[in-house]
C-alpha atoms as a PDB file:
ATOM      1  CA  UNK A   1       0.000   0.000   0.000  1.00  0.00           C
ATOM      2  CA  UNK A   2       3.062   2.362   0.596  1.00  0.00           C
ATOM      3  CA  UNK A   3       4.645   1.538  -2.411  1.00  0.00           C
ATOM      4  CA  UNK A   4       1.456   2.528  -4.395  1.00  0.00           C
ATOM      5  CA  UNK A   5       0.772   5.606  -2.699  1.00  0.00           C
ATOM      6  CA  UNK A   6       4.572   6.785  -3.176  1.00  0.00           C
ATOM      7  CA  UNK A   7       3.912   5.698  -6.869  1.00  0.00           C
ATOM      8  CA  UNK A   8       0.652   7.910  -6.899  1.00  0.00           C
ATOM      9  CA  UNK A   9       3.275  10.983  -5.120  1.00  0.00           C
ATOM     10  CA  UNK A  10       5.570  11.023  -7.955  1.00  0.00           C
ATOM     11  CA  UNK A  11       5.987  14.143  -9.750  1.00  0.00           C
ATOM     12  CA  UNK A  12       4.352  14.458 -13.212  1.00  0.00           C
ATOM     13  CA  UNK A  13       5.427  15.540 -16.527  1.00  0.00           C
ATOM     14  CA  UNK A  14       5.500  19.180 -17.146  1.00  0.00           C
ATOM     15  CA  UNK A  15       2.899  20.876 -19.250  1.00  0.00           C
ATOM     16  CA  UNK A  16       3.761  21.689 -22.312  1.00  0.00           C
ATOM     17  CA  UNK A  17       3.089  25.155 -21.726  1.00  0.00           C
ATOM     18  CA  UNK A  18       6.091  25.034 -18.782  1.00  0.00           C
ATOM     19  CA  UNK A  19       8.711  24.665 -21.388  1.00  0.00           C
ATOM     20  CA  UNK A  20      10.938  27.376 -22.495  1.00  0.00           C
ATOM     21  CA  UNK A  21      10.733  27.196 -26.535  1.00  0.00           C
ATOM     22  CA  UNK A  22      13.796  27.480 -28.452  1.00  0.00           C
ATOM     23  CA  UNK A  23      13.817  29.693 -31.511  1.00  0.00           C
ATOM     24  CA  UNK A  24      14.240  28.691 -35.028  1.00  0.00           C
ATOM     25  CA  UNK A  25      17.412  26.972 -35.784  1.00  0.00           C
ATOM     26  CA  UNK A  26      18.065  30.012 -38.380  1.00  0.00           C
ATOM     27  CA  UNK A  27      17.061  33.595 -38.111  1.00  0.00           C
ATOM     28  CA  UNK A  28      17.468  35.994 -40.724  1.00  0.00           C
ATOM     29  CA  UNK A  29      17.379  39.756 -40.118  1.00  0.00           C
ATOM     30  CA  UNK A  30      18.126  42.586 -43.103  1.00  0.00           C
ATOM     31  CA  UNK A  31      18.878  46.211 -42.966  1.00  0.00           C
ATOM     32  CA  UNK A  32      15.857  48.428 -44.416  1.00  0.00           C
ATOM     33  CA  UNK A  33      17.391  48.206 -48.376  1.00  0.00           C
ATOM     34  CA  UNK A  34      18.561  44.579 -48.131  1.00  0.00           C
ATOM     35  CA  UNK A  35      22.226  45.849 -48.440  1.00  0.00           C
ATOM     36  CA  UNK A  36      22.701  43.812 -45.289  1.00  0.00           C
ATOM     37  CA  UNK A  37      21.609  40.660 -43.757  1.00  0.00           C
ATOM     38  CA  UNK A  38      22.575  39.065 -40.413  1.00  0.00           C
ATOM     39  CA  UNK A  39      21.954  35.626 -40.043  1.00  0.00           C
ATOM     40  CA  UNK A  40      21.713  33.916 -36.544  1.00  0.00           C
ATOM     41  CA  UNK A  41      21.829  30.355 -36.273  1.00  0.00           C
ATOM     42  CA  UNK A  42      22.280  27.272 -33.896  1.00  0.00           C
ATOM     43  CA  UNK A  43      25.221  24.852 -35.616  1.00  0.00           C
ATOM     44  CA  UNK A  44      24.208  22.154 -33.420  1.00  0.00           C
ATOM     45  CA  UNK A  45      20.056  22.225 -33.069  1.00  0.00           C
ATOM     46  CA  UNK A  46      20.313  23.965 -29.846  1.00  0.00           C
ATOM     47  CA  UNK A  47      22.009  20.897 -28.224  1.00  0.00           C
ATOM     48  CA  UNK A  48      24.118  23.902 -26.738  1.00  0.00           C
ATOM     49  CA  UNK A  49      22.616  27.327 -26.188  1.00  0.00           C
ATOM     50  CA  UNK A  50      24.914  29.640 -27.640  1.00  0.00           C
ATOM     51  CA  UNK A  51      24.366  31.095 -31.200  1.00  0.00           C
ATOM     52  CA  UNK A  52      26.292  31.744 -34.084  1.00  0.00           C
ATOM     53  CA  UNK A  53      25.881  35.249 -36.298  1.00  0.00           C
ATOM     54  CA  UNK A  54      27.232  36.045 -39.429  1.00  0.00           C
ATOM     55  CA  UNK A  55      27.100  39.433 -41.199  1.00  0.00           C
ATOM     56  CA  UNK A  56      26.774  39.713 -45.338  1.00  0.00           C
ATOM     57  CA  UNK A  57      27.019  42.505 -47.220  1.00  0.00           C
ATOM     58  CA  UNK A  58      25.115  42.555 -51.087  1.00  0.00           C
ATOM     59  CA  UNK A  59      27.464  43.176 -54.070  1.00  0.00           C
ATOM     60  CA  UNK A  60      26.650  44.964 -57.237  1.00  0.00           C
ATOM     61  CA  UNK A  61      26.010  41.238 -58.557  1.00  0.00           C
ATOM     62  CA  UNK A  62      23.252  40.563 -56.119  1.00  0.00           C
ATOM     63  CA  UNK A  63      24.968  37.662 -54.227  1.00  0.00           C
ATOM     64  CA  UNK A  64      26.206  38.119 -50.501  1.00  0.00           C
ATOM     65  CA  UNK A  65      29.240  38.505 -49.339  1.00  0.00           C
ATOM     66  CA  UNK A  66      30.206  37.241 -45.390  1.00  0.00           C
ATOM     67  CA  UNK A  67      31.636  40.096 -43.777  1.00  0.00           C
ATOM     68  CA  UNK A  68      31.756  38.651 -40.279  1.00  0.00           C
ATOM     69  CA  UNK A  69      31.019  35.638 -38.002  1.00  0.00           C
ATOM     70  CA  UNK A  70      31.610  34.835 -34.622  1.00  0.00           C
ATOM     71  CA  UNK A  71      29.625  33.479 -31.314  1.00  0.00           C
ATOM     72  CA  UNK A  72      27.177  35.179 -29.501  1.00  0.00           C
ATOM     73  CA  UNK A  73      27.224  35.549 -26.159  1.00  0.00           C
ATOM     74  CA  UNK A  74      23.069  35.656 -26.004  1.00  0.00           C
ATOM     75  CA  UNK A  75      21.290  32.045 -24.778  1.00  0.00           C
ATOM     76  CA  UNK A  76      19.911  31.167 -27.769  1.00  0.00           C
ATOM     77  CA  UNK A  77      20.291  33.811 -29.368  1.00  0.00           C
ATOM     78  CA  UNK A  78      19.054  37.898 -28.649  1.00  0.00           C
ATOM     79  CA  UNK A  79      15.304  38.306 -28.656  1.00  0.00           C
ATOM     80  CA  UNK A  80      15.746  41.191 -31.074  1.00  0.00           C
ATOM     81  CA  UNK A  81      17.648  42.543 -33.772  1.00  0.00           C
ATOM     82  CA  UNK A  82      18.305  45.456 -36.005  1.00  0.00           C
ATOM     83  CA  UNK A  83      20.456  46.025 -38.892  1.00  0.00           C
ATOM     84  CA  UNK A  84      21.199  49.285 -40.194  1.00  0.00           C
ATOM     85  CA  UNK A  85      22.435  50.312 -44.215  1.00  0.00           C
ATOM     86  CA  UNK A  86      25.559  50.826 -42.796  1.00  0.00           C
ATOM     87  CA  UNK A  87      26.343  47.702 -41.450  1.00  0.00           C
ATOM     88  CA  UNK A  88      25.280  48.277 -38.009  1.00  0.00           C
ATOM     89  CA  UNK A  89      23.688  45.585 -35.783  1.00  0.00           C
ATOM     90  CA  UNK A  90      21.668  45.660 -32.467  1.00  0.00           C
ATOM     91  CA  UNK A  91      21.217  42.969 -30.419  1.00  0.00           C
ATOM     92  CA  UNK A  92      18.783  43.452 -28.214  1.00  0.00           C
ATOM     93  CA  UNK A  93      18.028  41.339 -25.126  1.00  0.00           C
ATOM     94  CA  UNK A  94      18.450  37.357 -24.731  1.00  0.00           C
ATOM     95  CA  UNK A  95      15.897  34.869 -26.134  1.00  0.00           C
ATOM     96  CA  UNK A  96      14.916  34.140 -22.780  1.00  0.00           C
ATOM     97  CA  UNK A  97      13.196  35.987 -20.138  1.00  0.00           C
ATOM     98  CA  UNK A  98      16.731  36.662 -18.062  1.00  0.00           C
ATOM     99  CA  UNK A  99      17.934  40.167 -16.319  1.00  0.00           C
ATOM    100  CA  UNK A 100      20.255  39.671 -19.260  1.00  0.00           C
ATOM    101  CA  UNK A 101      24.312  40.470 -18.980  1.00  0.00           C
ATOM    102  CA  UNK A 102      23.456  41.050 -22.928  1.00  0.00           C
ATOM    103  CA  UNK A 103      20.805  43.675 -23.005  1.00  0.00           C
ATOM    104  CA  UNK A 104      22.050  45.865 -25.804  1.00  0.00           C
ATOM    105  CA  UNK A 105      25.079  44.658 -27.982  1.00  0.00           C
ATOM    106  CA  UNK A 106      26.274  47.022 -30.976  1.00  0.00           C
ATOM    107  CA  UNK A 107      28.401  45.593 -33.494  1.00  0.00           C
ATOM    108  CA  UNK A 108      29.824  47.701 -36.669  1.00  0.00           C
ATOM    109  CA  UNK A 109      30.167  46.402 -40.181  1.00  0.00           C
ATOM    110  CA  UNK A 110      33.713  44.913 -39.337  1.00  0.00           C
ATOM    111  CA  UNK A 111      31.951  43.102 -35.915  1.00  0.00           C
ATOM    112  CA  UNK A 112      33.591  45.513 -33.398  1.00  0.00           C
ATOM    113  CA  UNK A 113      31.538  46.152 -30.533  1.00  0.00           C
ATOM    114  CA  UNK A 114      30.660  49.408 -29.748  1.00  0.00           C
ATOM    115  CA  UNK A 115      28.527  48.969 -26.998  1.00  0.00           C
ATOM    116  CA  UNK A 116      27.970  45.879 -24.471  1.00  0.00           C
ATOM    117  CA  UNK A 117      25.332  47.016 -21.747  1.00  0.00           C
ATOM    118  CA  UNK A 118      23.664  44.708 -18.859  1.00  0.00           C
ATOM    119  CA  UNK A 119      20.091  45.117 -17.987  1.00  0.00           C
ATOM    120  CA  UNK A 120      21.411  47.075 -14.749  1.00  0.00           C
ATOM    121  CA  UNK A 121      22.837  49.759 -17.348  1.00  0.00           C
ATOM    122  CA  UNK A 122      20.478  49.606 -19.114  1.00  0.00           C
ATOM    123  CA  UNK A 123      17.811  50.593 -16.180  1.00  0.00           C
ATOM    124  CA  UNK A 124      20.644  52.857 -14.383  1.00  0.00           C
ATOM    125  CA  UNK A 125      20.682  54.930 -17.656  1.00  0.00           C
ATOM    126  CA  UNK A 126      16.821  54.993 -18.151  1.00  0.00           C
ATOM    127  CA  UNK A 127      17.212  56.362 -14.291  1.00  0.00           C
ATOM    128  CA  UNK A 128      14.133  53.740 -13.049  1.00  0.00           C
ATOM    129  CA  UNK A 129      13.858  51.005 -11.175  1.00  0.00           C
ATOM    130  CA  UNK A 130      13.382  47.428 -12.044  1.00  0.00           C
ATOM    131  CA  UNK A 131       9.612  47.902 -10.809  1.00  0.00           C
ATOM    132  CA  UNK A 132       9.241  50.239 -13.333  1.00  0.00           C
ATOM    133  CA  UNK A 133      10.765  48.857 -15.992  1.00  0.00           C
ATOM    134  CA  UNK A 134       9.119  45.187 -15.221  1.00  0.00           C
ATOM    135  CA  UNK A 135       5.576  46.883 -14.740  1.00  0.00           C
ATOM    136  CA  UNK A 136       5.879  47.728 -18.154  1.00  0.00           C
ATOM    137  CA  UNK A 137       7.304  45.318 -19.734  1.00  0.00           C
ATOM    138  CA  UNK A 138       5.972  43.796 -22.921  1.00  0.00           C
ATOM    139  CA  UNK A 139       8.596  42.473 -24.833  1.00  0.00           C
ATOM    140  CA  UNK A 140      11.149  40.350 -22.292  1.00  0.00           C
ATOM    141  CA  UNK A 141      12.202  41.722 -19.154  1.00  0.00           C
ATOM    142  CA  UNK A 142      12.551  45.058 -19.723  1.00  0.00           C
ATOM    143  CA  UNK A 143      11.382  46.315 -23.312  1.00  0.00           C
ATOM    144  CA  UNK A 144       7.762  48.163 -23.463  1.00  0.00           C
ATOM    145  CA  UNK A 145       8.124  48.433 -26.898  1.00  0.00           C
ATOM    146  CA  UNK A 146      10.161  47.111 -29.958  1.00  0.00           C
ATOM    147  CA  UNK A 147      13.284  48.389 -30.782  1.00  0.00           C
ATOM    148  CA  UNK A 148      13.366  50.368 -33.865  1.00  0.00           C
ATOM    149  CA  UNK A 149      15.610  52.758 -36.450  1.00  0.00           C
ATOM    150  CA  UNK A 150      15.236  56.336 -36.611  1.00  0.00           C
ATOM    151  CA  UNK A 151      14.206  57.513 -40.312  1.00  0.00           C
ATOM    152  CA  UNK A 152      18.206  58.565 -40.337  1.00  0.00           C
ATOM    153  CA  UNK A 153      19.015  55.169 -39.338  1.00  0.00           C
ATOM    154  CA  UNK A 154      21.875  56.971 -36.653  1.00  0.00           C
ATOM    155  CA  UNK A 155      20.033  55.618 -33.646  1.00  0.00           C
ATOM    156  CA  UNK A 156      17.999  52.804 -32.387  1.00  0.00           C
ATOM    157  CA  UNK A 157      15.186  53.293 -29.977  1.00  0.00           C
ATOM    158  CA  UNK A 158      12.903  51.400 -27.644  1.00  0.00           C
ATOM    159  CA  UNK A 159      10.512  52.057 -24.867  1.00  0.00           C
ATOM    160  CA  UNK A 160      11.590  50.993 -21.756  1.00  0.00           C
ATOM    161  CA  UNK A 161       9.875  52.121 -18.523  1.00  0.00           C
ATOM    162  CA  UNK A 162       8.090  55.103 -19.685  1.00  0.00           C
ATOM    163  CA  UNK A 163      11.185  56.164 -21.204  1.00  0.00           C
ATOM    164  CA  UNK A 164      12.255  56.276 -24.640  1.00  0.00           C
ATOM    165  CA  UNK A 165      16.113  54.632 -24.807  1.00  0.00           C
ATOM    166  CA  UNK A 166      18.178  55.902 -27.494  1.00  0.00           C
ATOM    167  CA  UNK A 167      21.481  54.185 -29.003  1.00  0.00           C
ATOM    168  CA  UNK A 168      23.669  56.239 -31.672  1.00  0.00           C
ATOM    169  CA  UNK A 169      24.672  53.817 -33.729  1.00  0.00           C
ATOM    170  CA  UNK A 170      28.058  55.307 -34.267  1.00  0.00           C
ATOM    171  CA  UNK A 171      29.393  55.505 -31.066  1.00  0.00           C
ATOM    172  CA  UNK A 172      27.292  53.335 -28.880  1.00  0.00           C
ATOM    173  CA  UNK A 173      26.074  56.234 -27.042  1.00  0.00           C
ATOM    174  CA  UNK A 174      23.389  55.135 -24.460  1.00  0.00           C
ATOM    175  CA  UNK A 175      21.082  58.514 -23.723  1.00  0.00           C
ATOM    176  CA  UNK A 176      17.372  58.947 -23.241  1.00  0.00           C
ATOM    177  CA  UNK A 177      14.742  61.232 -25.068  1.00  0.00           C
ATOM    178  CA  UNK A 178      13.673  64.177 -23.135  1.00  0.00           C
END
């Protein structure tokens, strides 16, 4: 009778809905006129969690050209990214919901970061707290909106704690809107 009951105790199978999704094995992501195109992908099927990008640039004969590749640093790969015409790409958060050591990555054309912020700099340069930030939250952690490129495509921006964060794409530059 003890044994059955124990039996009857034992935990059960997770939900499906309790399991943290992984995303596509290959992401694409291109810069408004197609001049660029990152590509994030798993080499193993997400046997291992970290992520593989690779930059190409267009050439006058229409194929692509790989400018860069290297590891990312994201699990599984960012949430979000951007790519600029000039070569410019924003990673933006980690695929999962984490207070992220990877918030905002900036990588040039040649892959040289520019910027490599934690979701603590991130909030301490929004100047709000992680109660305002996660009360707000739509996208992730921290994001209230997407991320997007100004007209110019010099900055990035996205809505984070009733604050609009803004990136120069140049420099790295972390600043918000007034």
């Amino acid at each position: 009778v003890l044994l059955s009951l124990l039996a009857s105790e034992a935990p059960q199978a997770m939900p499906s809905s309790d399991r943290i999704d992984t995303p596509p094995a290959q992401r694409e992501f291109s810069s408004a006129s197609g001049r660029y195109r990152l590509r994030i992908e798993s080499l193993d099927g997400w046997r291992s969690p970290q992520p593989q990008a690779s930059l190409a640039q267009r050439r006058a004969d229409g194929r692509h050209e790989t400018l860069w590749t290297r590891p990312l640093p994201h699990h599984h790969g960012p949430r979000m990214a951007l790519v600029s015409d000039a070569g410019q790409v924003v990673l933006v958060d980690e695929w999962i919901n984490v207070r992220s050591r990877h918030a905002l990555v900036l990588l040039n054309a040649s892959a040289h970061e520019l910027l490599h912020a934690t979701h603590d700099q991130v909030l301490a340069t929004l100047g709000v707290t992680l109660d305002a930030v996660a009360s707000q939250a739509r996208l992730g952690t921290w994001l209230a909106s997407a991320p997007e490129l100004t007209a110019n495509q010099l900055h990035a921006r996205m809505g984070a704690g009733g604050r609009v964060l803004r990136l120069e794409l140049r420099s790295g530059a972390l600043t918000v809107e007034p």
